[in-house]
Protein backbone atom coordinates (compact mmCIF):
# COMPACT_ATOMS: atom_id res chain seq x y z
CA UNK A 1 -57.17 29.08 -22.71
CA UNK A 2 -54.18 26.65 -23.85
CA UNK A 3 -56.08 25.71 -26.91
CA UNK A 4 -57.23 29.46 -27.69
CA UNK A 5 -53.59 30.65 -27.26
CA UNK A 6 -51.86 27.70 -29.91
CA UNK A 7 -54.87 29.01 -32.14
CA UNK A 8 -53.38 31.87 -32.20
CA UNK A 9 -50.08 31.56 -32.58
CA UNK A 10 -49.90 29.74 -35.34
CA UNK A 11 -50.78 32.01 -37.58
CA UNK A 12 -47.09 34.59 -36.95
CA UNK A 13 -45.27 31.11 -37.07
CA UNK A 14 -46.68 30.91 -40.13
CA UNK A 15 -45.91 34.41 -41.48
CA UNK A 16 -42.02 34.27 -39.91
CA UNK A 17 -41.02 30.33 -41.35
CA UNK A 18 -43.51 30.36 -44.04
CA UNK A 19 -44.63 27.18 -43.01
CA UNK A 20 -48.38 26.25 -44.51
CA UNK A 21 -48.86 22.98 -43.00
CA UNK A 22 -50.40 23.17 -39.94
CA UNK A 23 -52.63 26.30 -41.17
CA UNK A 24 -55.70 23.03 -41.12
CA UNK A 25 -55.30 22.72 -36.98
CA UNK A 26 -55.63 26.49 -36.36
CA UNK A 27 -59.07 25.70 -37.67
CA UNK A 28 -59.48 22.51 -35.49
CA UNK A 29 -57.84 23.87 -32.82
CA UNK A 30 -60.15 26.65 -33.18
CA UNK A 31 -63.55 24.49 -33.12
CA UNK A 32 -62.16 22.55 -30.48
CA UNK A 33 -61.85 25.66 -28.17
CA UNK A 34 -65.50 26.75 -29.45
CA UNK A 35 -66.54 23.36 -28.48
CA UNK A 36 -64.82 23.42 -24.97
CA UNK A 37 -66.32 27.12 -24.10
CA UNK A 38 -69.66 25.73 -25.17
CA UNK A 39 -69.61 22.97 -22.94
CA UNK A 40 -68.34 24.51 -19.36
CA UNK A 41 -71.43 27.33 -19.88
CA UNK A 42 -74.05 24.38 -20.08
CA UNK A 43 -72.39 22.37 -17.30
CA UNK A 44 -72.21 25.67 -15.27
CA UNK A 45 -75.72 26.49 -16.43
CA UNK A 46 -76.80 23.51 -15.52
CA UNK A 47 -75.49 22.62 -12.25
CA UNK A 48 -76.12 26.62 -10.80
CA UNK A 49 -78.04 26.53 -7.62
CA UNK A 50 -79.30 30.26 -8.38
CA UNK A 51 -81.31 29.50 -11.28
């Protein structure tokens, strides 16, 4: 949620100081969190006892 949240605040820090160059990690930051989600629903996929 850390990740998600920096995402998306850089974007009004951006607007307010007009400051372009860290625009590139929103992106990263982004694919990062993507990445991260994807991973704890296969590990709690796979280690569920239900099936």
């Amino acid at each position: 949620m850390l990740s998600l949240a920096v995402m998306f605040a850089i974007t009004p820090v951006t607007v307010v100081n007009g400051w372009r160059w860290h625009q590139i990690l929103a992106r990263d930051l982004g694919l990062w969190t993507f990445a991260l989600a994807e991973l704890d629903l296969v590990l709690a996929a796979t280690m569920s006892t239900g099936g």
